[in-house]
Protein backbone atom coordinates (compact mmCIF):
# COMPACT_ATOMS: atom_id res chain seq x y z
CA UNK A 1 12.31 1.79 1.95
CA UNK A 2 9.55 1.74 4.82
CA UNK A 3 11.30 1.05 8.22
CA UNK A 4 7.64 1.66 10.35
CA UNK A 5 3.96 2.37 9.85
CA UNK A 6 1.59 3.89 13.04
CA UNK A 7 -1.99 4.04 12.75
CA UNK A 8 -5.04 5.01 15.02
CA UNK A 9 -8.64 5.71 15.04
CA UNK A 10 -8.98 5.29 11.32
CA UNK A 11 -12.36 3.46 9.75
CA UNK A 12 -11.99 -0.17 12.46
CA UNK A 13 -8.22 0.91 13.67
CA UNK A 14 -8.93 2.58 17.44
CA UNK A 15 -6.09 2.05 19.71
CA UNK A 16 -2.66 2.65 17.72
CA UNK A 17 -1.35 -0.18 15.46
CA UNK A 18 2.44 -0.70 14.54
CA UNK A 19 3.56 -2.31 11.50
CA UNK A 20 7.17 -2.79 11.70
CA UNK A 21 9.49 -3.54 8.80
CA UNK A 22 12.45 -3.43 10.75
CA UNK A 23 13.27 -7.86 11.21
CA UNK A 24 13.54 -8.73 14.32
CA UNK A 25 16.46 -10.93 16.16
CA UNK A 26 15.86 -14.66 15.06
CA UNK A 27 18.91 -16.74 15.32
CA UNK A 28 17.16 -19.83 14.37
CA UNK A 29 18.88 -22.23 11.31
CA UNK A 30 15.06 -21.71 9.46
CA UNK A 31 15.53 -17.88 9.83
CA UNK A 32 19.18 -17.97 8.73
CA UNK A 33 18.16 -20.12 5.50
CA UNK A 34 15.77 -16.93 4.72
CA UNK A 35 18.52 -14.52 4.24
CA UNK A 36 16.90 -13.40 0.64
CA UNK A 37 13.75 -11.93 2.77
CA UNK A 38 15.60 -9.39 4.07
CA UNK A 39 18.35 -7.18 3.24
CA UNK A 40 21.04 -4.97 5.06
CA UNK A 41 20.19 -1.23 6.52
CA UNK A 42 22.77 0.45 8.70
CA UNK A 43 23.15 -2.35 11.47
CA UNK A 44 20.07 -4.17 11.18
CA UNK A 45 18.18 -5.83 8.55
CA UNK A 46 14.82 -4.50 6.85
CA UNK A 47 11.83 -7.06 5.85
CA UNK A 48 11.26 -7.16 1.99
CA UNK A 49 7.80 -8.45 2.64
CA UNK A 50 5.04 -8.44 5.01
CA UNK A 51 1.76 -10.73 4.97
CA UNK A 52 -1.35 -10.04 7.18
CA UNK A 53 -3.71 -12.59 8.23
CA UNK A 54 -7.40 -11.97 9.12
CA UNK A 55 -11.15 -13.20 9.22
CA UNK A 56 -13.36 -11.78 7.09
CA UNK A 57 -14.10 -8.08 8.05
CA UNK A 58 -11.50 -8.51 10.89
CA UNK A 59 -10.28 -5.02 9.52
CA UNK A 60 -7.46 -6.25 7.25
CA UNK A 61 -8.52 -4.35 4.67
CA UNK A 62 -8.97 -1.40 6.78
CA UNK A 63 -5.17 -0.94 7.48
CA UNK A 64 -4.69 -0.80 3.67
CA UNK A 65 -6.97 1.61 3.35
CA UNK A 66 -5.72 3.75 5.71
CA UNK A 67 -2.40 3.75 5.10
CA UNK A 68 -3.47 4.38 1.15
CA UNK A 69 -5.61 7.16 2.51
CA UNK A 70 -2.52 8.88 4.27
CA UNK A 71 -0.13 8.30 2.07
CA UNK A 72 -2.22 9.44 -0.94
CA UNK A 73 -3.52 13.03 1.49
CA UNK A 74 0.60 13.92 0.50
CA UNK A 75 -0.15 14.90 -2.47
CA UNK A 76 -3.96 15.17 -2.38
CA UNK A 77 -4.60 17.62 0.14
CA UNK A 78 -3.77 20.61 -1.63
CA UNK A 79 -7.51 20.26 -3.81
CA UNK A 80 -9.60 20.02 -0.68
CA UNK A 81 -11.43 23.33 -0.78
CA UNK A 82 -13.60 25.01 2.47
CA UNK A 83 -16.65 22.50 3.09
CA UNK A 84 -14.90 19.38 1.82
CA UNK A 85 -14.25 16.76 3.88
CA UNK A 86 -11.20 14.39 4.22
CA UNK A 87 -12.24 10.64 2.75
CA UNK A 88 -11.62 8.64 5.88
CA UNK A 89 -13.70 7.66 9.36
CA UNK A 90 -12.71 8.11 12.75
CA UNK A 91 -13.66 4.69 14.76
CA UNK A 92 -17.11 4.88 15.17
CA UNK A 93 -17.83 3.61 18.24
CA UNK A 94 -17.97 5.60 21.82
CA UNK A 95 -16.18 9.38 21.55
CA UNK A 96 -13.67 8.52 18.91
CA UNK A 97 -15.62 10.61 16.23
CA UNK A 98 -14.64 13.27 18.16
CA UNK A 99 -10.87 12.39 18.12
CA UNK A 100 -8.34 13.25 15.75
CA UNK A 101 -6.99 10.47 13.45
CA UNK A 102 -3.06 10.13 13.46
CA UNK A 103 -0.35 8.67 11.16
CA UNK A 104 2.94 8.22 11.28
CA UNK A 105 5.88 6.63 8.93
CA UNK A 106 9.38 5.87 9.32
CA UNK A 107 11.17 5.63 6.10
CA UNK A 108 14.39 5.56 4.01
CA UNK A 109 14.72 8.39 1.06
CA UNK A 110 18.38 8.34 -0.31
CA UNK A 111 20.10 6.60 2.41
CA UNK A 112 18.62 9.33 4.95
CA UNK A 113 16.01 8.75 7.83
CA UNK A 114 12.81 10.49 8.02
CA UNK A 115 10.30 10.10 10.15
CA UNK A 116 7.05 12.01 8.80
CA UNK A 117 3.63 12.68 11.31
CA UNK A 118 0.40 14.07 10.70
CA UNK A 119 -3.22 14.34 13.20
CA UNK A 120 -6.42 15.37 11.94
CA UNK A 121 -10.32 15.12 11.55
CA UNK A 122 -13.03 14.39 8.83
CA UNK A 123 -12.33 18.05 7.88
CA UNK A 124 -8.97 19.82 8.87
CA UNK A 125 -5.09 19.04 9.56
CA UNK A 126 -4.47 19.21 13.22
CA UNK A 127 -0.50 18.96 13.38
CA UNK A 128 2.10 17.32 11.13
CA UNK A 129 5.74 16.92 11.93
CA UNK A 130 8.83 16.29 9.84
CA UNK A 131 12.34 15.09 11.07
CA UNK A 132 15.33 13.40 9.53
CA UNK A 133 18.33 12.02 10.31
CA UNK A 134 21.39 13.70 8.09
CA UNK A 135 24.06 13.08 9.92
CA UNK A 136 22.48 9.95 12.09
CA UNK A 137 21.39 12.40 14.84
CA UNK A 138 17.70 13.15 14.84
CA UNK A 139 17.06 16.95 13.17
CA UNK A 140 13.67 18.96 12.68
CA UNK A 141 12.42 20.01 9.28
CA UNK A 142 9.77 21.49 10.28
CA UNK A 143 6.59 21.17 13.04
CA UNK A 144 2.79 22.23 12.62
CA UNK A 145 0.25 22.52 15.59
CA UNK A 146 -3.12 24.26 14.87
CA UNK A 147 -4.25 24.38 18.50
CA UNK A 148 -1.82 26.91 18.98
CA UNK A 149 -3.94 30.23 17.64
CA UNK A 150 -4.35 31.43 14.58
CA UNK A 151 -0.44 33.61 14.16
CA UNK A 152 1.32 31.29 11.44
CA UNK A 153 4.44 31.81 14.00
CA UNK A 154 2.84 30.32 16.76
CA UNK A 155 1.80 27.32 14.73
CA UNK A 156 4.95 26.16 13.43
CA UNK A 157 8.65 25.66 13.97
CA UNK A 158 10.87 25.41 11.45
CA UNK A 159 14.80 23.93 11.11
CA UNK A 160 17.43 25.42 8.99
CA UNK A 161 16.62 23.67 5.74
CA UNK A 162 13.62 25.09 4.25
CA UNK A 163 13.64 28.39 1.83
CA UNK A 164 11.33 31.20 3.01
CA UNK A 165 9.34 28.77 5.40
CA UNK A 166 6.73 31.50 5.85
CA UNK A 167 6.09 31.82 2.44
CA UNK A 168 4.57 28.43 2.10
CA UNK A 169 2.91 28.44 5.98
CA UNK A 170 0.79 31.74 4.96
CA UNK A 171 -0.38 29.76 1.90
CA UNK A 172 -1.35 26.41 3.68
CA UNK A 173 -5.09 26.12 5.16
CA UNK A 174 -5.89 23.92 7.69
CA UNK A 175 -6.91 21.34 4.62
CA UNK A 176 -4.03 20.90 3.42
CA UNK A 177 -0.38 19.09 4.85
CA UNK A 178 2.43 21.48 4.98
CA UNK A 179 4.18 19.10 2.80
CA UNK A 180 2.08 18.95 0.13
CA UNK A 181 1.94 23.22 -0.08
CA UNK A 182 5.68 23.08 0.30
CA UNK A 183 5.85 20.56 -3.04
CA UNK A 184 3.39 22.90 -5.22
CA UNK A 185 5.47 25.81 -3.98
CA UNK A 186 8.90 24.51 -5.47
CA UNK A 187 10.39 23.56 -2.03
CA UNK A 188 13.54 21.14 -2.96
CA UNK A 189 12.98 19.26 0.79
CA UNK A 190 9.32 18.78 -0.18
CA UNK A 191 9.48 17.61 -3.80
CA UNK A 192 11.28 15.01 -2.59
CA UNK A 193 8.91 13.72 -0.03
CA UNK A 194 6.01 14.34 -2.43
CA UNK A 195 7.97 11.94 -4.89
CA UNK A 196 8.86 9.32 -2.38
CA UNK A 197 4.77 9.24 -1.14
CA UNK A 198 3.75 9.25 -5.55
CA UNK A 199 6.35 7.41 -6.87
CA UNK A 200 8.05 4.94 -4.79
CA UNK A 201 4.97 3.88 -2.41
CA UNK A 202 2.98 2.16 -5.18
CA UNK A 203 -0.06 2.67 -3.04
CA UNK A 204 -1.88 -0.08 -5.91
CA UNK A 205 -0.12 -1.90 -8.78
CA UNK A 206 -3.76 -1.41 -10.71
CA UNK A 207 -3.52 2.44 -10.91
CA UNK A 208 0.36 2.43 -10.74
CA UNK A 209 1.89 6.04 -11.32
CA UNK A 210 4.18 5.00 -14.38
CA UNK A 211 2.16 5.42 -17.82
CA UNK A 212 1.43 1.73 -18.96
CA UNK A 213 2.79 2.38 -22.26
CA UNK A 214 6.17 2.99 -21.14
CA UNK A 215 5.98 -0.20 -18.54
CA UNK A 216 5.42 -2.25 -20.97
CA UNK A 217 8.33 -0.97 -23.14
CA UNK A 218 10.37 -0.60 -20.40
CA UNK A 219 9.76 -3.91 -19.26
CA UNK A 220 8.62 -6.20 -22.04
CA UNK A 221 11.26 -8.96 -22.57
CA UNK A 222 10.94 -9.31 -18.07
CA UNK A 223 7.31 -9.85 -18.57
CA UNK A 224 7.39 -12.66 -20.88
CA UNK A 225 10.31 -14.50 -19.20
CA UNK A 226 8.33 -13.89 -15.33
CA UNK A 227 5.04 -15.29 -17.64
CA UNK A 228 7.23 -18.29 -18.80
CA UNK A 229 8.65 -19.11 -15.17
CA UNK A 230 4.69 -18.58 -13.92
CA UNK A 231 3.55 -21.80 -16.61
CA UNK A 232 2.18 -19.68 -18.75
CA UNK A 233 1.70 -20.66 -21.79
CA UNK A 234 1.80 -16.78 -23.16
CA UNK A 235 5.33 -16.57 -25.84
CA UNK A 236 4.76 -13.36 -27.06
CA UNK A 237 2.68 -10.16 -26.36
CA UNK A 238 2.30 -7.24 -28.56
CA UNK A 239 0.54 -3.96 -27.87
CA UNK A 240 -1.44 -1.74 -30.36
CA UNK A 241 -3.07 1.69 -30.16
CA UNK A 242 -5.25 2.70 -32.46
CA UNK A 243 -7.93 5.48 -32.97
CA UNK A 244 -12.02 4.67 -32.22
CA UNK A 245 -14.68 7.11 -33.04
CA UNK A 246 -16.56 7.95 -29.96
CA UNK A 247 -18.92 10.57 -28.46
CA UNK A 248 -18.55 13.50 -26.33
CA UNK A 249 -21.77 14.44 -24.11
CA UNK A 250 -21.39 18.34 -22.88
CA UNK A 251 -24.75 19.46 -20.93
CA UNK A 252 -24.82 23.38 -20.63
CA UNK A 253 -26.27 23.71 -16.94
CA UNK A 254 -26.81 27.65 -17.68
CA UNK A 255 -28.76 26.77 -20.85
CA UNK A 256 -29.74 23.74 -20.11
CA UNK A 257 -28.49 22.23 -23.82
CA UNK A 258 -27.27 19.11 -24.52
CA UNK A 259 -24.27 19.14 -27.23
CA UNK A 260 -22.81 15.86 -28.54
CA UNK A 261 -19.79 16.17 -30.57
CA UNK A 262 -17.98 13.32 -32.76
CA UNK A 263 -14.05 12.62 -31.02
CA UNK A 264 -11.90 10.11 -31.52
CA UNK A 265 -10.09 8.51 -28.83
CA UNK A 266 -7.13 6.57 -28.58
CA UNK A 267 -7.65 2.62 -27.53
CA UNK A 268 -4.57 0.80 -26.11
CA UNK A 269 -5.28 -3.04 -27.74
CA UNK A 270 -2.34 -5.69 -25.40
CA UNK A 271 -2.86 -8.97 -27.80
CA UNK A 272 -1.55 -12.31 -26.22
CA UNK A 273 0.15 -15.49 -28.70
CA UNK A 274 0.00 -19.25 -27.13
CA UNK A 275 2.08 -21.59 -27.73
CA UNK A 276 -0.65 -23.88 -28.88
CA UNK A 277 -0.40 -21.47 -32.06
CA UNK A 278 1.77 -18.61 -32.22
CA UNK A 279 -0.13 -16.78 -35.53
CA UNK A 280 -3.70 -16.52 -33.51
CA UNK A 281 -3.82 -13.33 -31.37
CA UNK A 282 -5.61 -13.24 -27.66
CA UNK A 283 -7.12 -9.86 -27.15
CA UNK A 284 -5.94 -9.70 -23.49
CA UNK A 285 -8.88 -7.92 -22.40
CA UNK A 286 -11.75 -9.83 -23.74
CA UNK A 287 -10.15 -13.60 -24.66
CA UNK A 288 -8.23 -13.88 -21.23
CA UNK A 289 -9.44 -15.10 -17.65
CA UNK A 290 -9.38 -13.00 -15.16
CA UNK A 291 -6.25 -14.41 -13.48
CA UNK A 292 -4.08 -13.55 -16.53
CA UNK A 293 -5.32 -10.22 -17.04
CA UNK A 294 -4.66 -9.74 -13.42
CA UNK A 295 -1.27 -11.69 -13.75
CA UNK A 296 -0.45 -9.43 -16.71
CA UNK A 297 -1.01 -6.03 -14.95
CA UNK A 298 0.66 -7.25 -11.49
CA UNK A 299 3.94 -8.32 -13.01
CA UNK A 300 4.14 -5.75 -15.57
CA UNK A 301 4.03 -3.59 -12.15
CA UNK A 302 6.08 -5.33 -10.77
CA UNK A 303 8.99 -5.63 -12.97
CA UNK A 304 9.56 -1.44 -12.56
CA UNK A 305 9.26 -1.64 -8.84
CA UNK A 306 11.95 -4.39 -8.32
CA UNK A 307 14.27 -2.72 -10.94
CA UNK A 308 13.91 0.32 -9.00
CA UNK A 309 13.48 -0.98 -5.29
CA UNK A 310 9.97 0.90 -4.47
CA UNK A 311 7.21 -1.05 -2.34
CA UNK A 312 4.46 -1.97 -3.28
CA UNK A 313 0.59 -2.11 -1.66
CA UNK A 314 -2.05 -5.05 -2.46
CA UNK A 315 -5.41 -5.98 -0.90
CA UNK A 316 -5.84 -9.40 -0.74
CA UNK A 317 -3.07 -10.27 -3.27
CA UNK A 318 -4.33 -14.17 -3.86
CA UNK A 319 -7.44 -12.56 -5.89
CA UNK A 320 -8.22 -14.39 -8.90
CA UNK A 321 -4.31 -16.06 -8.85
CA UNK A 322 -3.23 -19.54 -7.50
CA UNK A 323 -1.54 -20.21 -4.26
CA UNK A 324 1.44 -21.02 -6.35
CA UNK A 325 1.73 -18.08 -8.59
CA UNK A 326 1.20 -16.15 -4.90
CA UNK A 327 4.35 -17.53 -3.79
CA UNK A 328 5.90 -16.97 -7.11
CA UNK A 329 5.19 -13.05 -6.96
CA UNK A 330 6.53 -13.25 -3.18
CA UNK A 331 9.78 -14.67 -4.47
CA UNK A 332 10.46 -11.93 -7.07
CA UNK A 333 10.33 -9.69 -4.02
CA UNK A 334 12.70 -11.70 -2.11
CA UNK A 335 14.97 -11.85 -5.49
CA UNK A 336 15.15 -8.35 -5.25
CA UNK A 337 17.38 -5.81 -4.10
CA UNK A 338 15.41 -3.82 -1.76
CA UNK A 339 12.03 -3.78 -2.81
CA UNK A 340 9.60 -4.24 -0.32
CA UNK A 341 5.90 -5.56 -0.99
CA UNK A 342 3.12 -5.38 1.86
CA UNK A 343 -0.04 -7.55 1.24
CA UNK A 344 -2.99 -8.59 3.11
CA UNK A 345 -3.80 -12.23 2.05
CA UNK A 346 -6.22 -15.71 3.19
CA UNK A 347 -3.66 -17.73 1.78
CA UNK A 348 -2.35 -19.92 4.33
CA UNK A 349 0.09 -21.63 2.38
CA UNK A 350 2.21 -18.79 2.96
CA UNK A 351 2.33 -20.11 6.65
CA UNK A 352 5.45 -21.97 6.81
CA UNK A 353 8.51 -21.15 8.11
CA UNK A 354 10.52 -22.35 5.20
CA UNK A 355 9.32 -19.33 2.87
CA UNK A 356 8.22 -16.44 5.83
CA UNK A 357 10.24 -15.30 8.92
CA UNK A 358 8.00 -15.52 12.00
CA UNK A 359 8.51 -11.62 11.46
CA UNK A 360 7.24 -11.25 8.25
CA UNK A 361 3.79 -12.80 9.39
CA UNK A 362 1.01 -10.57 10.64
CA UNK A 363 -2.68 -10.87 12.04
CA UNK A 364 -5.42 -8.64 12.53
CA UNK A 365 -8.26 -9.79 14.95
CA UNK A 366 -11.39 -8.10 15.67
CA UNK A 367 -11.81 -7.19 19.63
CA UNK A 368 -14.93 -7.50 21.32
CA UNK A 369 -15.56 -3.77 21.38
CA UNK A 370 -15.33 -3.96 17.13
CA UNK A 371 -11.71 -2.43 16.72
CA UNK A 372 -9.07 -4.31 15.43
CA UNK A 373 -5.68 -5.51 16.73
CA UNK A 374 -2.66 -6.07 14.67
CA UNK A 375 0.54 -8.13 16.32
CA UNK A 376 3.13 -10.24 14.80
CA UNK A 377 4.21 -14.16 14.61
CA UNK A 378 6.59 -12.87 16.32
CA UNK A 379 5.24 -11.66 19.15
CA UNK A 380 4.38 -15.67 20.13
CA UNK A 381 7.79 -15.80 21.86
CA UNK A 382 6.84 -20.10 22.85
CA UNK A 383 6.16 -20.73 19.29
CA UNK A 384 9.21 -22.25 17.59
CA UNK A 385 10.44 -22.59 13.81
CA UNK A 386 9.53 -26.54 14.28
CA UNK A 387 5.85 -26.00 14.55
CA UNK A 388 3.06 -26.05 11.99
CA UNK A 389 1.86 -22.31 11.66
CA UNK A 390 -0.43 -23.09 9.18
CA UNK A 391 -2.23 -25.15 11.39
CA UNK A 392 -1.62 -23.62 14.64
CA UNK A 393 -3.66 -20.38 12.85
CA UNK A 394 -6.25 -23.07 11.00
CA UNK A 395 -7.03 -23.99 14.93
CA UNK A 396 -7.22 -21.07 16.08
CA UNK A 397 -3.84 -20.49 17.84
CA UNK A 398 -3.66 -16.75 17.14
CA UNK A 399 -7.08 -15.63 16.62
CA UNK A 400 -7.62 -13.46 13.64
CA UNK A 401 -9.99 -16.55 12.27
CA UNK A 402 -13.71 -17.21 12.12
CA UNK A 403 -15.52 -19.23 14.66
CA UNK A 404 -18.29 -20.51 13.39
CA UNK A 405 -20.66 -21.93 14.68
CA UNK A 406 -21.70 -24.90 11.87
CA UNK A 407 -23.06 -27.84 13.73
CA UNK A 408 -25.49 -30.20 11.22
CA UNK A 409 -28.28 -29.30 13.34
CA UNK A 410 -27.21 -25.80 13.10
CA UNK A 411 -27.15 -25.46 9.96
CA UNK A 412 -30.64 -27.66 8.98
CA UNK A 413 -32.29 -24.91 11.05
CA UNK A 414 -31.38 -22.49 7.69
CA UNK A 415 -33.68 -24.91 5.99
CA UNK A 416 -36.59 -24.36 7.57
């Protein structure tokens, strides 16, 4: 589970942003009736999901980005070589180029606490720090600072945990996270991070780390029942892979030859049956819209990340998909045990206090200076459960909208 995401000076993201998991204290009746959005950690309770709000290039899409960017540099960074460069931007504006970039996450691997760091620029790891919490006191793994010379000793600190520390610091450059090294290197304490960051942070259902193939047998009979309770009309799905003849282009730089050789590839063939007629087969890639092929893929993702309470990433998660069917992938979250989903989103049906906490509901509004700010419903202290949020953002209550300016007259002057 993710308790706690920092971010600053990445792509619009200047001044540190704070996306906290963790539910706040809300006593109301409306709260109380959302008891499914949230589920037990230690003392406290933890948020299963998390919308953000924004205008158009507000930078909503920018903290998903990031945060895909960091989590992915886990285990990336190890095939950076010399005169690569990291595939992120500082904040553009004023010195910021010139500052490093930091991250930091606050998460839950095996009922243990760890709270994970890392600094850097375009083109080298600054510092990265790794604690836990074993025995519910705070405990270092291990620390990294670069400015500190060149001496591997002077760099970083190590706690009692790690085998032959040394080993793996005299074989990590300053491209690549300590972590990441540690993983390649057969470090138990860093195989385990590395799994949490590539297998449990679904950083995009699309490109999800769990071979299709076995998702779908894995999770077949869920998929047609969560298809049924979406109004699809879909009864039965099979899946095919067959053989195709293709060609394999191989130019010789040296000899400057081009070589074409006859292979033959294997093509994974998902057929849909309606209930209109269930003998006529849909291929799902060419016969269906593009809301059921995204449907398809989303809740076939789905289904293994629920079973297995991981969290999940989206970019504007009402793409191609109805407000309703929106709500209806919420819910599975909220049916779950601890699976958590994070999701940027225009939908403002989600806006109502009967389906989202006040503290599951974020914004992200552009500042005058072109960085953006990310805060909470929650934060609005004077706004009670009673009130319209969906039209108290429509108007402008909280920013994070456009203001345009669309007058009649305004607009004939396009004309002219």
């Amino acid at each position: 589970m993710i308790l706690e995401i920092r971010l600053s000076n990445f792509f619009s993201i200047k001044d540190e942003i704070v996306l906290d998991l963790r539910a706040g204290s809300i006593k109301t009746k409306k709260a109380q009736d959302l008891q499914s959005n949230t589920f037990a950690y230690k003392d406290g309770q933890i948020l299963k999901s998390v919308a953000i709000y924004g205008a158009n290039a507000s930078g909503k899409s920018n903290i998903i980005k990031a945060i895909r960017f960091c989590c992915s540099m886990v285990f990336l960074s190890h095939n950076y070589n010399q005169n690569d460069n990291f595939n992120f931007f500082p904040f553009k504006f004023k010195n910021y180029p010139l500052l490093p970039s930091n991250f930091f996450i606050r998460f839950v691997m095996n009922n243990v606490e760890y709270e994970y760091s890392f600094s850097l620029t375009c083109n080298e790891i600054i510092s990265e720090e790794l604690y836990f919490y074993p025995n519910g006191r705070r405990a270092k793994i291990f620390t990294r600072d670069e400015t500190q010379g060149k001496e591997k000793n002077k760099i970083y600190t190590f706690g009692a945990i790690i085998r032959k520390p040394m080993d793996v610091a005299e074989n990590t450059s300053r491209k690549t996270l300590f972590v990441s090294r540690a993983s390649q290197m057969d470090r138990d304490f860093a195989k385990k991070v590395f799994n949490f960051f590539h297998s449990s942070f679904i950083l995009d259902y699309s490109n999800h780390n769990i071979n299709i193939v076995q998702l779908y047998k894995d999770n077949r009979e869920q998929l047609l029942k969560a298809l049924k309770f979406a109004d699809s009309d879909i009864v039965n799905i099979s899946m095919k892979i067959t053989k195709q003849p293709s060609k394999n282009f191989h130019l010789d730089v040296m000899k400057n030859q081009l070589s074409i050789q006859d292979v033959v590839l294997d093509e994974l063939i998902f057929s849909t049956f309606h209930k209109a007629d269930e003998n006529i087969a849909f291929n799902l890639s060419v016969d269906e819209s593009a809301g059921t092929q995204k449907l398809f893929l989303l809740i076939l993702s789905i289904m293994d990340i629920v079973k297995h309470n991981k969290i999940l990433l989206i970019d504007e998660i009402e793409s191609s998909l109805h407000n309703k069917i929106v709500d209806y992938v919420i819910g599975i979250f909220h049916a779950s045990n601890s699976a958590q989903i994070i999701y940027t989103t225009h939908n403002t049906n989600l806006l109502d206090h009967n389906k989202l906490r006040k503290d599951q509901i974020y914004f992200v509004n552009k500042r005058d200076d072109g960085s953006s700010d990310l805060y909470s419903l929650f934060d609005y202290k004077d706004f009670r459960d009673s009130m319209d949020a969906e039209k108290a953002y429509l108007q402008g209550r909280f920013d994070a909208i456009p203001y345009l300016d669309d007058s009649l007259e305004n607009l004939k002057t396009l004309m002219q």
